[in-house]
ModelCIF file with pLDDT and N, C-alpha, C, O atoms, coordinates in Angstrom:
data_MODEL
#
_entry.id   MODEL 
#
_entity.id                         1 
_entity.type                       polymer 
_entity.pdbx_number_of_molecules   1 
#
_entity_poly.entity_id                      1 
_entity_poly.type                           'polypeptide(L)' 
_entity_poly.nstd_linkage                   no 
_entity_poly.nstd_monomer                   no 
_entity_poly.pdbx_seq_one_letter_code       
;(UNK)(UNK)(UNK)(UNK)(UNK)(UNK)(UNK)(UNK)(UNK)(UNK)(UNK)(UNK)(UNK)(UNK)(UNK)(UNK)
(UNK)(UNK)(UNK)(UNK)(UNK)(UNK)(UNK)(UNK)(UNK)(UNK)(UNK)(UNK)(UNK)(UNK)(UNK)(UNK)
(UNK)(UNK)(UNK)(UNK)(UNK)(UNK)(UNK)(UNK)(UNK)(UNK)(UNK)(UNK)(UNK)(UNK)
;
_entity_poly.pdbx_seq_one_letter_code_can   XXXXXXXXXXXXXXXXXXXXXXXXXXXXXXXXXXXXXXXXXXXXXX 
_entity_poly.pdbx_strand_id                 A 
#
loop_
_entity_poly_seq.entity_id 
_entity_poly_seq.num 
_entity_poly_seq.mon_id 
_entity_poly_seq.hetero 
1 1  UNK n 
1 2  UNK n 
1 3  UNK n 
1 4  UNK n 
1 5  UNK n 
1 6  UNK n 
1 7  UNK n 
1 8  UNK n 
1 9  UNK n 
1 10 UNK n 
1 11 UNK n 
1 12 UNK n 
1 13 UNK n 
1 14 UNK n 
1 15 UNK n 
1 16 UNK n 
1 17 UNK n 
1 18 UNK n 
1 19 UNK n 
1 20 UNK n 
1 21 UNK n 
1 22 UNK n 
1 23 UNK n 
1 24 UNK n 
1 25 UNK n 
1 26 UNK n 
1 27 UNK n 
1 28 UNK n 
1 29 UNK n 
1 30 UNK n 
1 31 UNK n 
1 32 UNK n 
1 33 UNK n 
1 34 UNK n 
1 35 UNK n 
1 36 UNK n 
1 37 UNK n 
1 38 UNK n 
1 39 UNK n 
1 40 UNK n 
1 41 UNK n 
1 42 UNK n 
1 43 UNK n 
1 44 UNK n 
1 45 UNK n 
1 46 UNK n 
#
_struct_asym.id          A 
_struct_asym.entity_id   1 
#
loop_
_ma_qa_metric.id 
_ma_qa_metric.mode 
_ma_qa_metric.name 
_ma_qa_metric.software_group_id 
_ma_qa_metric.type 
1 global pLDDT . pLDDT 
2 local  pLDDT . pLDDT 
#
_ma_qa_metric_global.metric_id      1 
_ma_qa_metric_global.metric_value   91.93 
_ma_qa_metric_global.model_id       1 
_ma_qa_metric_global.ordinal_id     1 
#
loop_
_ma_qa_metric_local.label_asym_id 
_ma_qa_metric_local.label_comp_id 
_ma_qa_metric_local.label_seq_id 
_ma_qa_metric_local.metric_id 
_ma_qa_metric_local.metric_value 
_ma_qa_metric_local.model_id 
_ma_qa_metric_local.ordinal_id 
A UNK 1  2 96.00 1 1  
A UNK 2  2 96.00 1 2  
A UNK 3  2 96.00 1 3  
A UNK 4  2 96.00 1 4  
A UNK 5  2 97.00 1 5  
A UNK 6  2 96.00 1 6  
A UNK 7  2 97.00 1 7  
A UNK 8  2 96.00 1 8  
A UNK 9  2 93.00 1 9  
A UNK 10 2 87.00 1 10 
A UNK 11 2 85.00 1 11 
A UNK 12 2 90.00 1 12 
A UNK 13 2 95.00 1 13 
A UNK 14 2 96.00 1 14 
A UNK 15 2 96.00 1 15 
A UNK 16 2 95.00 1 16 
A UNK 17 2 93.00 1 17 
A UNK 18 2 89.00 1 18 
A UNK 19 2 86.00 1 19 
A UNK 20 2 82.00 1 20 
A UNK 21 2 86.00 1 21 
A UNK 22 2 88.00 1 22 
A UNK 23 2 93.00 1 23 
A UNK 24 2 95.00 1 24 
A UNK 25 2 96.00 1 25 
A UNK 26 2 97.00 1 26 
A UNK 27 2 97.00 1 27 
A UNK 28 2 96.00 1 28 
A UNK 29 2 94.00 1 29 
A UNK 30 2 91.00 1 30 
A UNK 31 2 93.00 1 31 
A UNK 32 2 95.00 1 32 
A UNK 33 2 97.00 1 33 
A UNK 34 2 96.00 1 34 
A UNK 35 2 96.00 1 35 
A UNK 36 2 95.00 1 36 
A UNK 37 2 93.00 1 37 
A UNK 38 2 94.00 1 38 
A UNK 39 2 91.00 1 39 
A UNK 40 2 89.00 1 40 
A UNK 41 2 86.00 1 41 
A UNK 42 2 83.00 1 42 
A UNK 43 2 81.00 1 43 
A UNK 44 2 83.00 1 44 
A UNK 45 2 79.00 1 45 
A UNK 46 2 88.00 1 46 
#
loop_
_atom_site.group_PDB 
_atom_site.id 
_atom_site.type_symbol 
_atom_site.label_atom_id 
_atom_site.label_alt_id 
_atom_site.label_comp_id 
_atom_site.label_asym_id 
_atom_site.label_entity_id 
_atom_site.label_seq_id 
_atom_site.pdbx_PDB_ins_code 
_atom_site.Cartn_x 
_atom_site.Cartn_y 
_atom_site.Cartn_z 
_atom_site.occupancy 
_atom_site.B_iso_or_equiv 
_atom_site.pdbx_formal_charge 
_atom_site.auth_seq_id 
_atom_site.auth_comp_id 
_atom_site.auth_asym_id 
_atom_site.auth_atom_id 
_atom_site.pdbx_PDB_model_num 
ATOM 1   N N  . UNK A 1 1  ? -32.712 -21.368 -26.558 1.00 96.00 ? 1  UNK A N  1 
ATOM 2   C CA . UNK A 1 1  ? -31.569 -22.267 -26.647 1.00 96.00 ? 1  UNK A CA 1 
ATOM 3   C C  . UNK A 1 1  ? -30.377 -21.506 -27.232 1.00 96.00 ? 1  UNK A C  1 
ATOM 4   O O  . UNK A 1 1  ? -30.422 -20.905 -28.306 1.00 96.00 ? 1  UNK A O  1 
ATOM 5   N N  . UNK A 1 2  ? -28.974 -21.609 -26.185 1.00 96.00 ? 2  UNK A N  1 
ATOM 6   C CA . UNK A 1 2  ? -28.052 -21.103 -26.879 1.00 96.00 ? 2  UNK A CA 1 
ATOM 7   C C  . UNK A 1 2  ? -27.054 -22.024 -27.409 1.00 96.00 ? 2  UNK A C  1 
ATOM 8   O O  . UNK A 1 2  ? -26.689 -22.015 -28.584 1.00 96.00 ? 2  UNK A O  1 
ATOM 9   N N  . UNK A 1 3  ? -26.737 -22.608 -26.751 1.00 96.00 ? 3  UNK A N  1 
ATOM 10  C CA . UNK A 1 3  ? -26.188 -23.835 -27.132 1.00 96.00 ? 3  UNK A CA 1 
ATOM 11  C C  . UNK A 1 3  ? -25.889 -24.981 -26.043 1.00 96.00 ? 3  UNK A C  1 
ATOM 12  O O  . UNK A 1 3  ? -26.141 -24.993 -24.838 1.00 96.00 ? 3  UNK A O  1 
ATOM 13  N N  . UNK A 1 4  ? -25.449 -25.664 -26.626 1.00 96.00 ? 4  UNK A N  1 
ATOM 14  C CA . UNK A 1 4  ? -25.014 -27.506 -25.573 1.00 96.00 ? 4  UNK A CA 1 
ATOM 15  C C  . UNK A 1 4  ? -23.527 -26.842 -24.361 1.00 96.00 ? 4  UNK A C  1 
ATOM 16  O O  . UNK A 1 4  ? -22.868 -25.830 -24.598 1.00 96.00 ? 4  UNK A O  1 
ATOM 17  N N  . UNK A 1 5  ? -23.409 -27.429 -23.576 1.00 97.00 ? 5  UNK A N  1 
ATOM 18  C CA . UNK A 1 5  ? -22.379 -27.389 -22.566 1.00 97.00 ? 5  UNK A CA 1 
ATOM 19  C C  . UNK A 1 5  ? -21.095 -27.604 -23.215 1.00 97.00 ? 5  UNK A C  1 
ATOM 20  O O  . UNK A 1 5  ? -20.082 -26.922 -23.059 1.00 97.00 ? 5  UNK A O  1 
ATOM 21  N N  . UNK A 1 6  ? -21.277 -28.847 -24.124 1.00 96.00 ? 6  UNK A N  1 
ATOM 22  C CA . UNK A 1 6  ? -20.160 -28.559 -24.937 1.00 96.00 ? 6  UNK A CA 1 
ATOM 23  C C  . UNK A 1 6  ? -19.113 -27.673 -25.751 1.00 96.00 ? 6  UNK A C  1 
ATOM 24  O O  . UNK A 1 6  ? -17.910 -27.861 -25.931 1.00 96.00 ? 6  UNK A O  1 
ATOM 25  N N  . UNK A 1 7  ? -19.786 -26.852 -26.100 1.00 97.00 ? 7  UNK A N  1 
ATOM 26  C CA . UNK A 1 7  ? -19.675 -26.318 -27.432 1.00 97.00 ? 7  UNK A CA 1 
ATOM 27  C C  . UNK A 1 7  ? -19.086 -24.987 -26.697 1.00 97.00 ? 7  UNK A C  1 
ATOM 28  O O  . UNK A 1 7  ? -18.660 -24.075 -27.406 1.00 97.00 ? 7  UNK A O  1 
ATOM 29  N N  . UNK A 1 8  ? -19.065 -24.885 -25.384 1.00 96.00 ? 8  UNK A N  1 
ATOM 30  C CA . UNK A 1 8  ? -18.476 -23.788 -24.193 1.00 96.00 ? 8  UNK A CA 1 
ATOM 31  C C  . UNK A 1 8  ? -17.064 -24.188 -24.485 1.00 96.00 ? 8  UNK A C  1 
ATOM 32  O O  . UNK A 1 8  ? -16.901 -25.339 -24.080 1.00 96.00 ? 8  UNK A O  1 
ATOM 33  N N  . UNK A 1 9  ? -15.888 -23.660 -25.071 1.00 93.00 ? 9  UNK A N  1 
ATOM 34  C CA . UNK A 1 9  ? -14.792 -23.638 -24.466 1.00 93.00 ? 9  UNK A CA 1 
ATOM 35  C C  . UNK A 1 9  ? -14.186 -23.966 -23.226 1.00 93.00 ? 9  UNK A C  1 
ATOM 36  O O  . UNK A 1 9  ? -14.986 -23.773 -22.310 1.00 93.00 ? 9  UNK A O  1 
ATOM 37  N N  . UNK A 1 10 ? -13.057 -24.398 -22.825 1.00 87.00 ? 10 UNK A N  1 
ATOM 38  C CA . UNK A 1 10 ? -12.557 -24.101 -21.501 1.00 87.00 ? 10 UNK A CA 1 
ATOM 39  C C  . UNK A 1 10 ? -12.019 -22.279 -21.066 1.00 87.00 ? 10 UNK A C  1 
ATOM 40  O O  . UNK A 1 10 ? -12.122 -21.559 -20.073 1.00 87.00 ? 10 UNK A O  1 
ATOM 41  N N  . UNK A 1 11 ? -11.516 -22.164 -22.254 1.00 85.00 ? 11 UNK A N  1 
ATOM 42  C CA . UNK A 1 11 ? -10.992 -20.672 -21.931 1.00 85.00 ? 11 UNK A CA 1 
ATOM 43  C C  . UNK A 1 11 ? -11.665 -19.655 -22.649 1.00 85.00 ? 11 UNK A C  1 
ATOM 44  O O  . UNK A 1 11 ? -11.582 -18.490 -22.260 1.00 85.00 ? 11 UNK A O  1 
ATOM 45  N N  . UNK A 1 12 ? -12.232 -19.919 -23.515 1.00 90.00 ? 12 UNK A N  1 
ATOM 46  C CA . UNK A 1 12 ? -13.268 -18.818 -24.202 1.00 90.00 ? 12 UNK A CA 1 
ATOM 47  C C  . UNK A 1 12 ? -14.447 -18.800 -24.457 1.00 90.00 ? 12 UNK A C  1 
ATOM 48  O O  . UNK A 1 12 ? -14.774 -19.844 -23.893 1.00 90.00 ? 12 UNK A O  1 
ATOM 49  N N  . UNK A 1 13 ? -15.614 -18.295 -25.003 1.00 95.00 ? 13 UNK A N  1 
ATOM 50  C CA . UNK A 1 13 ? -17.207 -18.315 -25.026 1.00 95.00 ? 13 UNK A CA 1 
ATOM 51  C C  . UNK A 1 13 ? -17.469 -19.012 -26.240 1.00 95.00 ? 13 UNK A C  1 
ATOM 52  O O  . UNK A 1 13 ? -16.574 -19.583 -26.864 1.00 95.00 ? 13 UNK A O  1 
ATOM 53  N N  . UNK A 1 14 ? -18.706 -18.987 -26.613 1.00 96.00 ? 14 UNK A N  1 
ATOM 54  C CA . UNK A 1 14 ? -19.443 -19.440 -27.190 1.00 96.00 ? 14 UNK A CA 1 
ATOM 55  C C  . UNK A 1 14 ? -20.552 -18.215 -27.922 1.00 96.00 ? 14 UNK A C  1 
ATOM 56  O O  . UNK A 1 14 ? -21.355 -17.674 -27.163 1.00 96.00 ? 14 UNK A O  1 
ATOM 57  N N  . UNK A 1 15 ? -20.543 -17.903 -29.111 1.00 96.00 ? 15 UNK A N  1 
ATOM 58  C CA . UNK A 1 15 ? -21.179 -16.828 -29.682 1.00 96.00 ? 15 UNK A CA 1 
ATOM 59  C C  . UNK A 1 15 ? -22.652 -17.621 -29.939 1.00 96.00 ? 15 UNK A C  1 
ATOM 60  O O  . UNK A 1 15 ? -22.717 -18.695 -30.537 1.00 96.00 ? 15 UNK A O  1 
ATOM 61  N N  . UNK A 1 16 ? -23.793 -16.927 -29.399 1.00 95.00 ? 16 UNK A N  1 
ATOM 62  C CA . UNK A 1 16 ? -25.293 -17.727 -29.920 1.00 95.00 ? 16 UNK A CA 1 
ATOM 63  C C  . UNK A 1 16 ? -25.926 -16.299 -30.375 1.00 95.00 ? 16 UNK A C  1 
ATOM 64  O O  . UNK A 1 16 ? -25.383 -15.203 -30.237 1.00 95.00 ? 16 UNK A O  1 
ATOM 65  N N  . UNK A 1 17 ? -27.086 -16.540 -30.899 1.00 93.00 ? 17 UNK A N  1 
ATOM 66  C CA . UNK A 1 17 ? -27.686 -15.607 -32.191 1.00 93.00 ? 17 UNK A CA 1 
ATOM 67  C C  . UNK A 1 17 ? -29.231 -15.673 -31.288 1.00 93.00 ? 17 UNK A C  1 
ATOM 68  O O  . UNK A 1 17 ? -30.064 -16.494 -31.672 1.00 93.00 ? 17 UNK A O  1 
ATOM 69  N N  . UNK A 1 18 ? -29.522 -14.855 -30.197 1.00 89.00 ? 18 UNK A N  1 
ATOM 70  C CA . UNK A 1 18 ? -31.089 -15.299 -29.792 1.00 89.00 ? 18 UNK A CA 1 
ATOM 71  C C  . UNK A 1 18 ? -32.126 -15.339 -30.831 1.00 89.00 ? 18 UNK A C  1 
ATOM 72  O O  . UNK A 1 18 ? -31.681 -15.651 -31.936 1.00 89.00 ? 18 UNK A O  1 
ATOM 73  N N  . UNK A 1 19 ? -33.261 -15.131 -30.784 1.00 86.00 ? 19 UNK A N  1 
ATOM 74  C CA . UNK A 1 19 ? -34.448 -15.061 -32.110 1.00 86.00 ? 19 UNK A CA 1 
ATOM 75  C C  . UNK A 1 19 ? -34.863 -13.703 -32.144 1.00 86.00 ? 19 UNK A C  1 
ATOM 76  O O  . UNK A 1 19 ? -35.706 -13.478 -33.012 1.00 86.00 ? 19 UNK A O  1 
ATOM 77  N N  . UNK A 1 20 ? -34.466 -12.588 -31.345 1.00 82.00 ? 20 UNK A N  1 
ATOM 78  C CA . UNK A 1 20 ? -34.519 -11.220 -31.662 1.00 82.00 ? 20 UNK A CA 1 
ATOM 79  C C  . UNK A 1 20 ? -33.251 -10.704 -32.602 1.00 82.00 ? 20 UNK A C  1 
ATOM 80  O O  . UNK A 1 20 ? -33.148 -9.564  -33.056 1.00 82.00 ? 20 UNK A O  1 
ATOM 81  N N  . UNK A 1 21 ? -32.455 -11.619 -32.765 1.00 86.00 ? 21 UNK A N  1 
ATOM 82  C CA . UNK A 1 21 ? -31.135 -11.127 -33.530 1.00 86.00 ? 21 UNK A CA 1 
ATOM 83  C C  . UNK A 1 21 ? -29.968 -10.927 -32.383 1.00 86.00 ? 21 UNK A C  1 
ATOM 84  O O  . UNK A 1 21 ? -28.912 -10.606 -32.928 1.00 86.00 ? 21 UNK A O  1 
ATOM 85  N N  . UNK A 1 22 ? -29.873 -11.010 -31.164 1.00 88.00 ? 22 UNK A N  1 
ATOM 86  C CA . UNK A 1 22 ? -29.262 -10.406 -30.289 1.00 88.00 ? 22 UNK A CA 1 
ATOM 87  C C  . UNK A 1 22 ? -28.069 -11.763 -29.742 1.00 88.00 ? 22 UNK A C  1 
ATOM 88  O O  . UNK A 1 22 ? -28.222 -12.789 -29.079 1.00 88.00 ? 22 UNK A O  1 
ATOM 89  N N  . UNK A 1 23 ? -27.020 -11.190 -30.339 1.00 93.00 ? 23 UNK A N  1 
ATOM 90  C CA . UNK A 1 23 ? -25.866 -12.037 -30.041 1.00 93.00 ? 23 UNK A CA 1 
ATOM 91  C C  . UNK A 1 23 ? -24.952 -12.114 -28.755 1.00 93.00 ? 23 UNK A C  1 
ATOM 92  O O  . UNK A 1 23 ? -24.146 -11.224 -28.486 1.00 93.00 ? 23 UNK A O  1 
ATOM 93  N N  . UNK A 1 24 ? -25.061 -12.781 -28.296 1.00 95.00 ? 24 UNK A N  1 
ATOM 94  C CA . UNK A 1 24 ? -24.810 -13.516 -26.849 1.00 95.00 ? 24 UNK A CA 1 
ATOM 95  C C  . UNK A 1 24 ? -23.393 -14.251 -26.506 1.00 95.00 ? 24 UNK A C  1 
ATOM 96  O O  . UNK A 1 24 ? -23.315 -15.426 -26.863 1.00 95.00 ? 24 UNK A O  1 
ATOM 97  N N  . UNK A 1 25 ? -22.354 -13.719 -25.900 1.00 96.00 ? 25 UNK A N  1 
ATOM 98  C CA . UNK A 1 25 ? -21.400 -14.659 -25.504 1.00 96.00 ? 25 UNK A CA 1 
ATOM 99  C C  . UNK A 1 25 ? -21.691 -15.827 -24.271 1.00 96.00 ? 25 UNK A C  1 
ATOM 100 O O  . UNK A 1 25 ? -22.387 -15.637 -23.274 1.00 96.00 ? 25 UNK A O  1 
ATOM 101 N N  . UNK A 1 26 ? -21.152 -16.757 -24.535 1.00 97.00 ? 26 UNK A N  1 
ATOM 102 C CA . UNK A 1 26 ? -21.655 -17.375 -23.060 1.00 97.00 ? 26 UNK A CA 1 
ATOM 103 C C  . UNK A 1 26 ? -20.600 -18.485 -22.587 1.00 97.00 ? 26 UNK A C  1 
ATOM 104 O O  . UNK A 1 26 ? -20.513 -19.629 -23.034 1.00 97.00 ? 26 UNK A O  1 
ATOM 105 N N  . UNK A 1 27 ? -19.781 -17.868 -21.536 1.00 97.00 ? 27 UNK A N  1 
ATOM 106 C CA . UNK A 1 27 ? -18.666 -18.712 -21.260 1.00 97.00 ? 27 UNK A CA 1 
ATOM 107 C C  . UNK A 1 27 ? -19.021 -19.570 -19.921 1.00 97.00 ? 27 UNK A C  1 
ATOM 108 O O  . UNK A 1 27 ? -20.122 -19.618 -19.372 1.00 97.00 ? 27 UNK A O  1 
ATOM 109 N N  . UNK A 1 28 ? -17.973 -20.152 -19.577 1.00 96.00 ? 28 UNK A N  1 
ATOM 110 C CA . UNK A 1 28 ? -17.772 -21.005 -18.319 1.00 96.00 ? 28 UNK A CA 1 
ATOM 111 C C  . UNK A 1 28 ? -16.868 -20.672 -17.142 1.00 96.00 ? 28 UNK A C  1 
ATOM 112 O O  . UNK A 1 28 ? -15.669 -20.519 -17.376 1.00 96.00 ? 28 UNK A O  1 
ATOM 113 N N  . UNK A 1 29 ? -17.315 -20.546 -15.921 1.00 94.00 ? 29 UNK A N  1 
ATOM 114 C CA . UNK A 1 29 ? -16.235 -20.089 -14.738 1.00 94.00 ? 29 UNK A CA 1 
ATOM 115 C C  . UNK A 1 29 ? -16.583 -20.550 -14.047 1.00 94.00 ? 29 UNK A C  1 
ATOM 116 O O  . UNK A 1 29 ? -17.760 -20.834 -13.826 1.00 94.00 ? 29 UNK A O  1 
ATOM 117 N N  . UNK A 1 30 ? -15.450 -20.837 -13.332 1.00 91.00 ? 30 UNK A N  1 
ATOM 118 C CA . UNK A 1 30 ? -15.971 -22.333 -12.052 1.00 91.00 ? 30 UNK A CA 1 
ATOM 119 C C  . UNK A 1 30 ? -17.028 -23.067 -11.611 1.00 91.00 ? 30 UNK A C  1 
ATOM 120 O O  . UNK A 1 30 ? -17.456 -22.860 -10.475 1.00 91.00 ? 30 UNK A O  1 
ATOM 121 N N  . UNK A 1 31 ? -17.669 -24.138 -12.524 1.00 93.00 ? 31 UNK A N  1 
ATOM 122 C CA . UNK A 1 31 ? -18.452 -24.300 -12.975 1.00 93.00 ? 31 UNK A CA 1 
ATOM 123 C C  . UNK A 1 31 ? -19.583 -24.102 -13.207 1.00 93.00 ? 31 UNK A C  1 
ATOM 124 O O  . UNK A 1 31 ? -20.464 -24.954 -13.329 1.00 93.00 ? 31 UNK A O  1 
ATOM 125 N N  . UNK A 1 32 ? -19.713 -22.565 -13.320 1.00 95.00 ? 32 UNK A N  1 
ATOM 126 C CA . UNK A 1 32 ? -21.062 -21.205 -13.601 1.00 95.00 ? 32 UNK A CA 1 
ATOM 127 C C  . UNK A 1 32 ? -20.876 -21.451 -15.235 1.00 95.00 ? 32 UNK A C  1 
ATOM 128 O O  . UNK A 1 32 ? -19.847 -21.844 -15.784 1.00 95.00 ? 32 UNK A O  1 
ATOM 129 N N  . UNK A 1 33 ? -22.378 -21.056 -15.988 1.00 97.00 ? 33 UNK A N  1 
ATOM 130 C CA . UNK A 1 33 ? -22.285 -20.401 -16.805 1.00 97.00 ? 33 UNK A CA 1 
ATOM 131 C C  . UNK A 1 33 ? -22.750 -19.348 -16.942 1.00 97.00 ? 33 UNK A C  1 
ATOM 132 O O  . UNK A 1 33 ? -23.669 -19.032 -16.187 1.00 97.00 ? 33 UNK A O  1 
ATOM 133 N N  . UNK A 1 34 ? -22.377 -18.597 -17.759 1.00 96.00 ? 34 UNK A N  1 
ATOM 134 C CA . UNK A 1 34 ? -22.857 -16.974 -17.930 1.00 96.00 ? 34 UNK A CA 1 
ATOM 135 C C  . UNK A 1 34 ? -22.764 -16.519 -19.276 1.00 96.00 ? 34 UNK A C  1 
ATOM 136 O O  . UNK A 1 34 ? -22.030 -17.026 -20.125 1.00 96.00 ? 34 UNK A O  1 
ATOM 137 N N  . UNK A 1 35 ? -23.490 -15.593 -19.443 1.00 96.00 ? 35 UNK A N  1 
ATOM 138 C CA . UNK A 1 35 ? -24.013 -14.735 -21.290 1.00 96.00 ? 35 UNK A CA 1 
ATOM 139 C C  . UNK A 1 35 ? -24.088 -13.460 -20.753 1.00 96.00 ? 35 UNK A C  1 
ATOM 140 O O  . UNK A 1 35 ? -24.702 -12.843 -19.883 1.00 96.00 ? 35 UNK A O  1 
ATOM 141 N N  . UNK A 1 36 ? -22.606 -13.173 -22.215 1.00 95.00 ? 36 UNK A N  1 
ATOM 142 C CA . UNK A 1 36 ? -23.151 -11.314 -21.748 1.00 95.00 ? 36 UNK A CA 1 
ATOM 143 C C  . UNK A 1 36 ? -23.425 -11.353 -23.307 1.00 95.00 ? 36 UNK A C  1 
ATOM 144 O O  . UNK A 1 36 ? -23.384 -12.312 -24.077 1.00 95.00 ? 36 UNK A O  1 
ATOM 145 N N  . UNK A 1 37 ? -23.779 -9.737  -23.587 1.00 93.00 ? 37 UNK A N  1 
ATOM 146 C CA . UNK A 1 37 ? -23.532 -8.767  -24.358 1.00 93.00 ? 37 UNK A CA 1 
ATOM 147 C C  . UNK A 1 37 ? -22.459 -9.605  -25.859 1.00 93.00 ? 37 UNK A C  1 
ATOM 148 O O  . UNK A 1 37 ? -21.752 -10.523 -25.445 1.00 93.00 ? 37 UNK A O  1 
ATOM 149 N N  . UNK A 1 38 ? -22.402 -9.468  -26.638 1.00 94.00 ? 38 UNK A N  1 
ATOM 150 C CA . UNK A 1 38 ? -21.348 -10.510 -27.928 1.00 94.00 ? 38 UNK A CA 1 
ATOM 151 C C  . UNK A 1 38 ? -20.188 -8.621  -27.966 1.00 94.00 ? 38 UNK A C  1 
ATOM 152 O O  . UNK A 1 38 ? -18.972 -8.449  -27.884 1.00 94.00 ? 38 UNK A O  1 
ATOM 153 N N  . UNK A 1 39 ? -21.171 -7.769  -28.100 1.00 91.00 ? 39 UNK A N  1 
ATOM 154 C CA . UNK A 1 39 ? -20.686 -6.650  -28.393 1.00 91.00 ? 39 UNK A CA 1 
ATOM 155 C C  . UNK A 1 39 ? -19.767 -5.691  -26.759 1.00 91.00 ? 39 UNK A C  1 
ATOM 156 O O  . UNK A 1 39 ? -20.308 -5.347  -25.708 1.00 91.00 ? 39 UNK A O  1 
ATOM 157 N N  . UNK A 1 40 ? -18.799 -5.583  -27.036 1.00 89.00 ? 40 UNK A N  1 
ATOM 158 C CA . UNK A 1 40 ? -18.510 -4.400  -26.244 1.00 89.00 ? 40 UNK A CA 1 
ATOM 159 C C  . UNK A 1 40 ? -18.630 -3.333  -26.334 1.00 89.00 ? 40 UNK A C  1 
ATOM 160 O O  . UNK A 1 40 ? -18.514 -2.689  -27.377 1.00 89.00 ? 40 UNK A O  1 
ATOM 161 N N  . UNK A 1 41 ? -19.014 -2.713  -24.747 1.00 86.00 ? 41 UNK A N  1 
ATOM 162 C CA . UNK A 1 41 ? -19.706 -1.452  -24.858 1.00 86.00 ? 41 UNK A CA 1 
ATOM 163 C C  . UNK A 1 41 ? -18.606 -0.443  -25.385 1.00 86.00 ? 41 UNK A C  1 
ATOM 164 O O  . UNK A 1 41 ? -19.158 0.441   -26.040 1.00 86.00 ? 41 UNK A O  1 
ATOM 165 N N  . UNK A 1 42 ? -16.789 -0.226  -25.296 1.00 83.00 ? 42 UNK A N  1 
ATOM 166 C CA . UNK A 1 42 ? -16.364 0.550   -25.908 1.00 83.00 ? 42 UNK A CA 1 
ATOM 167 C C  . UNK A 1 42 ? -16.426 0.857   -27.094 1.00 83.00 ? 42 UNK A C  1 
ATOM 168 O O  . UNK A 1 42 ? -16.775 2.032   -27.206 1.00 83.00 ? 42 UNK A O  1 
ATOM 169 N N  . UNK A 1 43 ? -16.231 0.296   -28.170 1.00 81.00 ? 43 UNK A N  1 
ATOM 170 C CA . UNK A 1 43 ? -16.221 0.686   -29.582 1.00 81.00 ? 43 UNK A CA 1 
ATOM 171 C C  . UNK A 1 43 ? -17.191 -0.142  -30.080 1.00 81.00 ? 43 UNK A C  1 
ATOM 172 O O  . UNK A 1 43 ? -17.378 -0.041  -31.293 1.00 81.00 ? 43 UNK A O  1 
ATOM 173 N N  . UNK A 1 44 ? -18.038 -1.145  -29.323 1.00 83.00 ? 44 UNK A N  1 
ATOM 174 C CA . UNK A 1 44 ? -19.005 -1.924  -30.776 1.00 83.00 ? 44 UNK A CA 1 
ATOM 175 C C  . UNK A 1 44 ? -18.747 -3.049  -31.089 1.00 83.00 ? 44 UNK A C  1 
ATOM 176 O O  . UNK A 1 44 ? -19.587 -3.780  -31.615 1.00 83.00 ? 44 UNK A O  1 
ATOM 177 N N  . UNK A 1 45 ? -17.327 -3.478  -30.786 1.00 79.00 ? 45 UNK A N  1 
ATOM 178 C CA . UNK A 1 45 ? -17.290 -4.473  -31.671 1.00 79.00 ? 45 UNK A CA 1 
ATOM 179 C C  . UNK A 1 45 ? -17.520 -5.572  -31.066 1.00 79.00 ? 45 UNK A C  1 
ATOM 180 O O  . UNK A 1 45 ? -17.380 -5.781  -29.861 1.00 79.00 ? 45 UNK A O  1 
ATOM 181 N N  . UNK A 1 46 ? -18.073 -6.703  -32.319 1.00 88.00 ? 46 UNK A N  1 
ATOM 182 C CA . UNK A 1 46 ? -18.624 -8.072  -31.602 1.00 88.00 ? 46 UNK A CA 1 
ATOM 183 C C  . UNK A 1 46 ? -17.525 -9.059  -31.786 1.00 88.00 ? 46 UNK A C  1 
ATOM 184 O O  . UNK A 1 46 ? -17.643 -10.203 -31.347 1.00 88.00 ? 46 UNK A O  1 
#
């Protein structure tokens, strides 16, 4: 569970915490959802 449909922004993600520790963005696009990575691969940061 990452989170409710709600809790998705219209224009930005939603940060969830899986149970390995592994932090997850997960936004909304035409009415897809999708989870990447919280971290970017250039410098790291979440």
């Amino acid at each position: 569970r990452a989170c409710t449909e709600h809790e998705v922004p219209c224009l930005g993600g939603f940060c969830a915490t899986l149970p390995d520790a592994t932090q997850v963005a997960v936004f909304k696009s035409n009415d897809t959802y999708y989870a990447v990575a919280q971290t970017c691969p250039h410098q790291r940061y979440r």
